[in-house]
C-alpha atoms as a PDB file:
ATOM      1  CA  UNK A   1       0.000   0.000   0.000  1.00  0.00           C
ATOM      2  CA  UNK A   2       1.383   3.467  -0.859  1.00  0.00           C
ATOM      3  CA  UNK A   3       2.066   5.944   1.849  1.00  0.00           C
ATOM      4  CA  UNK A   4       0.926   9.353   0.944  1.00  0.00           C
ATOM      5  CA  UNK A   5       1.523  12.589   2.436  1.00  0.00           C
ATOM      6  CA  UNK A   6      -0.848  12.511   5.176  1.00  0.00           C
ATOM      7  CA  UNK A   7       0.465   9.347   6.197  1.00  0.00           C
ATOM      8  CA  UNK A   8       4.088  10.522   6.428  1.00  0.00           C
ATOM      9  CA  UNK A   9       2.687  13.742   8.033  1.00  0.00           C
ATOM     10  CA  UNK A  10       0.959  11.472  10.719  1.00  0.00           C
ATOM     11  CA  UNK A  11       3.782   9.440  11.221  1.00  0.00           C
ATOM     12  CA  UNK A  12       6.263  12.201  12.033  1.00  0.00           C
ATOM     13  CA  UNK A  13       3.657  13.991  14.436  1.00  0.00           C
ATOM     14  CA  UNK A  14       2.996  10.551  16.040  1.00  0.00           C
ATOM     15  CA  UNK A  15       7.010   9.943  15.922  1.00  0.00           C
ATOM     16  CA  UNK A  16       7.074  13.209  17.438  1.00  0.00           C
ATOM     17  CA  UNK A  17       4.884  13.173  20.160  1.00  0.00           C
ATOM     18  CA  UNK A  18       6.170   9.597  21.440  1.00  0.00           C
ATOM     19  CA  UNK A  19       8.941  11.475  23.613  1.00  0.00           C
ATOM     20  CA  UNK A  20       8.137  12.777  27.215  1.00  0.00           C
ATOM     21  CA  UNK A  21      10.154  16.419  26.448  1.00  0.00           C
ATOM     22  CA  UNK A  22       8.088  16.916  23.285  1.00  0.00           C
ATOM     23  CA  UNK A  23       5.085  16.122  25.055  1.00  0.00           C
ATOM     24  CA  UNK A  24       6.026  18.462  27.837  1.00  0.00           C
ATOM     25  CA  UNK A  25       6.925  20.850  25.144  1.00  0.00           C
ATOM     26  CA  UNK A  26       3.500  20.994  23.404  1.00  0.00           C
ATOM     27  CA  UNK A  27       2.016  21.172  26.500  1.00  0.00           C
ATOM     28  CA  UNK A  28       3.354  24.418  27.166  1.00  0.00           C
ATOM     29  CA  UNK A  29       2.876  25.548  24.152  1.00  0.00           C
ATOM     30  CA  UNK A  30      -0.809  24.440  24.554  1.00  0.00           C
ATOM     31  CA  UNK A  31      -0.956  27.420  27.204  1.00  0.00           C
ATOM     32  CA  UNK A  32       0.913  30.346  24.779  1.00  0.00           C
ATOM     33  CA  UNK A  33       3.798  31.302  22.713  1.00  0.00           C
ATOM     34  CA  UNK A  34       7.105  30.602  24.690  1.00  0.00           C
ATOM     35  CA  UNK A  35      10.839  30.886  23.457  1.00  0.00           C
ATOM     36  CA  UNK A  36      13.309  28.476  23.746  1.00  0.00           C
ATOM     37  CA  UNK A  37      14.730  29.869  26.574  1.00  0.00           C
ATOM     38  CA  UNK A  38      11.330  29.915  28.353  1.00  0.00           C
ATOM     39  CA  UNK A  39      10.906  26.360  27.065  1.00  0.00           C
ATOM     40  CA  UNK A  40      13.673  25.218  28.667  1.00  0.00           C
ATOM     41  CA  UNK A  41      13.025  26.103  32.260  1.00  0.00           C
ATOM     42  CA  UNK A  42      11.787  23.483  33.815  1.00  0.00           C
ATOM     43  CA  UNK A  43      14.133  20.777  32.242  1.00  0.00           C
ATOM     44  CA  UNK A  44      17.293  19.478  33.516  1.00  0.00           C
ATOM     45  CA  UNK A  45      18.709  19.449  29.809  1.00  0.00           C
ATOM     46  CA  UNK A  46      20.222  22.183  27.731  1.00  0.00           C
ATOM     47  CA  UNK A  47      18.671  24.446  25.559  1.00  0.00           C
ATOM     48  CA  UNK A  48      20.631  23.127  22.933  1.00  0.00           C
ATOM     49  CA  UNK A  49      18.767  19.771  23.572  1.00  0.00           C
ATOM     50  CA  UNK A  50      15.307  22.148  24.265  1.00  0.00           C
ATOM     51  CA  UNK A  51      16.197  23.270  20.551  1.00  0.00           C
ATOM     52  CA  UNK A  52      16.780  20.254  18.689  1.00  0.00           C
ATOM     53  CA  UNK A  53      13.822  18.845  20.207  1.00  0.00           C
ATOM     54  CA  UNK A  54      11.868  22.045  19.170  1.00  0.00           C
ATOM     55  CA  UNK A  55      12.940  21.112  15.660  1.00  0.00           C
ATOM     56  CA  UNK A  56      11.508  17.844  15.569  1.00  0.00           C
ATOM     57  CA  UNK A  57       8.156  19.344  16.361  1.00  0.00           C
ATOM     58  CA  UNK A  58       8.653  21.726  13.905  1.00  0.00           C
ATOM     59  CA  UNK A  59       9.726  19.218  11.184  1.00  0.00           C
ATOM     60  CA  UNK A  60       6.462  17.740  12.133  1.00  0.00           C
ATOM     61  CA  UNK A  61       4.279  20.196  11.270  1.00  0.00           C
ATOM     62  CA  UNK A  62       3.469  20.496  15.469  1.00  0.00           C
ATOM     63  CA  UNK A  63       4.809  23.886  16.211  1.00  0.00           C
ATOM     64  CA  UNK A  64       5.793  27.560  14.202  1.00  0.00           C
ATOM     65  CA  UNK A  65       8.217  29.750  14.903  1.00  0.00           C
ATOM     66  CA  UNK A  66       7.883  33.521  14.229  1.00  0.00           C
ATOM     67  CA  UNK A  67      10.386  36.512  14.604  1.00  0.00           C
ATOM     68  CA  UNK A  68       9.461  39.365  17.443  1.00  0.00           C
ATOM     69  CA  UNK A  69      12.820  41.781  16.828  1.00  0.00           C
ATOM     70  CA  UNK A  70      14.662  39.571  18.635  1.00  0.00           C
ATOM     71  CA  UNK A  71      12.615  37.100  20.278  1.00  0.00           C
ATOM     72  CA  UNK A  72      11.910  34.409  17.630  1.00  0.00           C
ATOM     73  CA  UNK A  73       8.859  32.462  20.091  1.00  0.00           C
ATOM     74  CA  UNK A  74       7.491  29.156  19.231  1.00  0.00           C
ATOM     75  CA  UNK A  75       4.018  28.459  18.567  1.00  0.00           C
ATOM     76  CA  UNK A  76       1.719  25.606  18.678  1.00  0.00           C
ATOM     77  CA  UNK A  77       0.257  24.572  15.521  1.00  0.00           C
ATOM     78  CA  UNK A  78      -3.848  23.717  16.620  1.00  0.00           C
ATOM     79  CA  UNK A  79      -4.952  22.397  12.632  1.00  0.00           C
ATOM     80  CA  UNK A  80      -1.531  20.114  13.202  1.00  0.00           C
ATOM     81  CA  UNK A  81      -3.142  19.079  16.574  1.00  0.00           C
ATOM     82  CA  UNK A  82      -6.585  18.851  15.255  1.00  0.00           C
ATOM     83  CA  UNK A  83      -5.887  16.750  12.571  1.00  0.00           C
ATOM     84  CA  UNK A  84      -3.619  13.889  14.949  1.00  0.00           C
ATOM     85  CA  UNK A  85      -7.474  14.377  16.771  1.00  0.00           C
ATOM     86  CA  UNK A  86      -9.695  13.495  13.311  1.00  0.00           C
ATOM     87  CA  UNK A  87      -7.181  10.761  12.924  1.00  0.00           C
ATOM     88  CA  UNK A  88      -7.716   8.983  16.175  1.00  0.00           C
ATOM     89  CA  UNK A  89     -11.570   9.697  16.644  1.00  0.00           C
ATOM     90  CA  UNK A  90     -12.023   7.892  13.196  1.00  0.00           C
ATOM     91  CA  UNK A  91     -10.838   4.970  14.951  1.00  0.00           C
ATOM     92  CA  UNK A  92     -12.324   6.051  18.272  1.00  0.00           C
ATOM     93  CA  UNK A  93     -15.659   6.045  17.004  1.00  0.00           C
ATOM     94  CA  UNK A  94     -15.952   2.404  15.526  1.00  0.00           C
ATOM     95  CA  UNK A  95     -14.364   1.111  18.471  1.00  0.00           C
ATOM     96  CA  UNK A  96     -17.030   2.246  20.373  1.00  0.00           C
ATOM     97  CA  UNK A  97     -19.696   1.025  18.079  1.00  0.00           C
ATOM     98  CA  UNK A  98     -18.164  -2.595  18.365  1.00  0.00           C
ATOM     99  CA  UNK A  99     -18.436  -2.333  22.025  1.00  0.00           C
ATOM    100  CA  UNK A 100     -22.121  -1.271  21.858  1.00  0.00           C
ATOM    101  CA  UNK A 101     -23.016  -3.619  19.858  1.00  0.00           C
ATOM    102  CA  UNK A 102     -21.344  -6.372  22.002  1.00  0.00           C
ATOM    103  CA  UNK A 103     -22.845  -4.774  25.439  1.00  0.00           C
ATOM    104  CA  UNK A 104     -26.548  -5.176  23.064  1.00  0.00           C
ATOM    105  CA  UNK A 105     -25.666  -8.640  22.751  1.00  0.00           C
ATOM    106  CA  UNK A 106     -24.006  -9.726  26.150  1.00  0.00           C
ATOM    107  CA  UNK A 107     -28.069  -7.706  27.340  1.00  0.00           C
ATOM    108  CA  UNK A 108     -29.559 -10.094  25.542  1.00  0.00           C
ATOM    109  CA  UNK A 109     -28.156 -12.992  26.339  1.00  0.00           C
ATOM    110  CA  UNK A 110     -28.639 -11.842  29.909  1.00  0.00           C
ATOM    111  CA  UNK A 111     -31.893 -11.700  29.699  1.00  0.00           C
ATOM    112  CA  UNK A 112     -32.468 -14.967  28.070  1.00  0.00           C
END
């Protein structure tokens, strides 16, 4: 099967978000514009390491960065965000039809 764009996008978004610091990262972000340096508070790393991991999120599409003079603050992408979203509810939603159906059934046999 041929992997098109959306696919790759979702893969390096997923790829992305599977490490704690990203996650912590968009999370921030979630809350406001922040620059590295402000990024990089809380962690026990160094903002070199706060910046490379800021470019994987921005190689995936997760987060912008814009130029303020001098401050050049990262921002969260939401249509990134909202799309990982549509992806999983897709998959979501028929999971939770299969499970009603199967709580109809294991009703009916109750009541049998």
């Amino acid at each position: 099967m041929p992997v098109d764009d959306t696919d790759e996008r979702l893969d390096r978004a997923f790829a992305a978000l599977a490490d704690p610091v990203r996650r912590a990262l968009v999370a921030r972000l979630s809350r406001g514009e922040a620059t590295v340096n402000e990024l990089a508070e809380p962690f026990s790393i160094t903002k070199q390491a706060i910046s490379r991991h800021i470019q994987v999120l921005e190689t995936a599409g997760l987060i912008t960065r814009s130029r303020d003079g001098q401050r050049r603050p990262c921002h969260l992408d939401p249509a990134a965000l909202e799309a990982l979203t549509s992806w999983i509810d897709t998959y979501r939603l028929e999971v939770e039809r299969r499970h009603r159906r199967l709580d109809a059934v294991l009703e009916e046999m109750e009541d049998r």
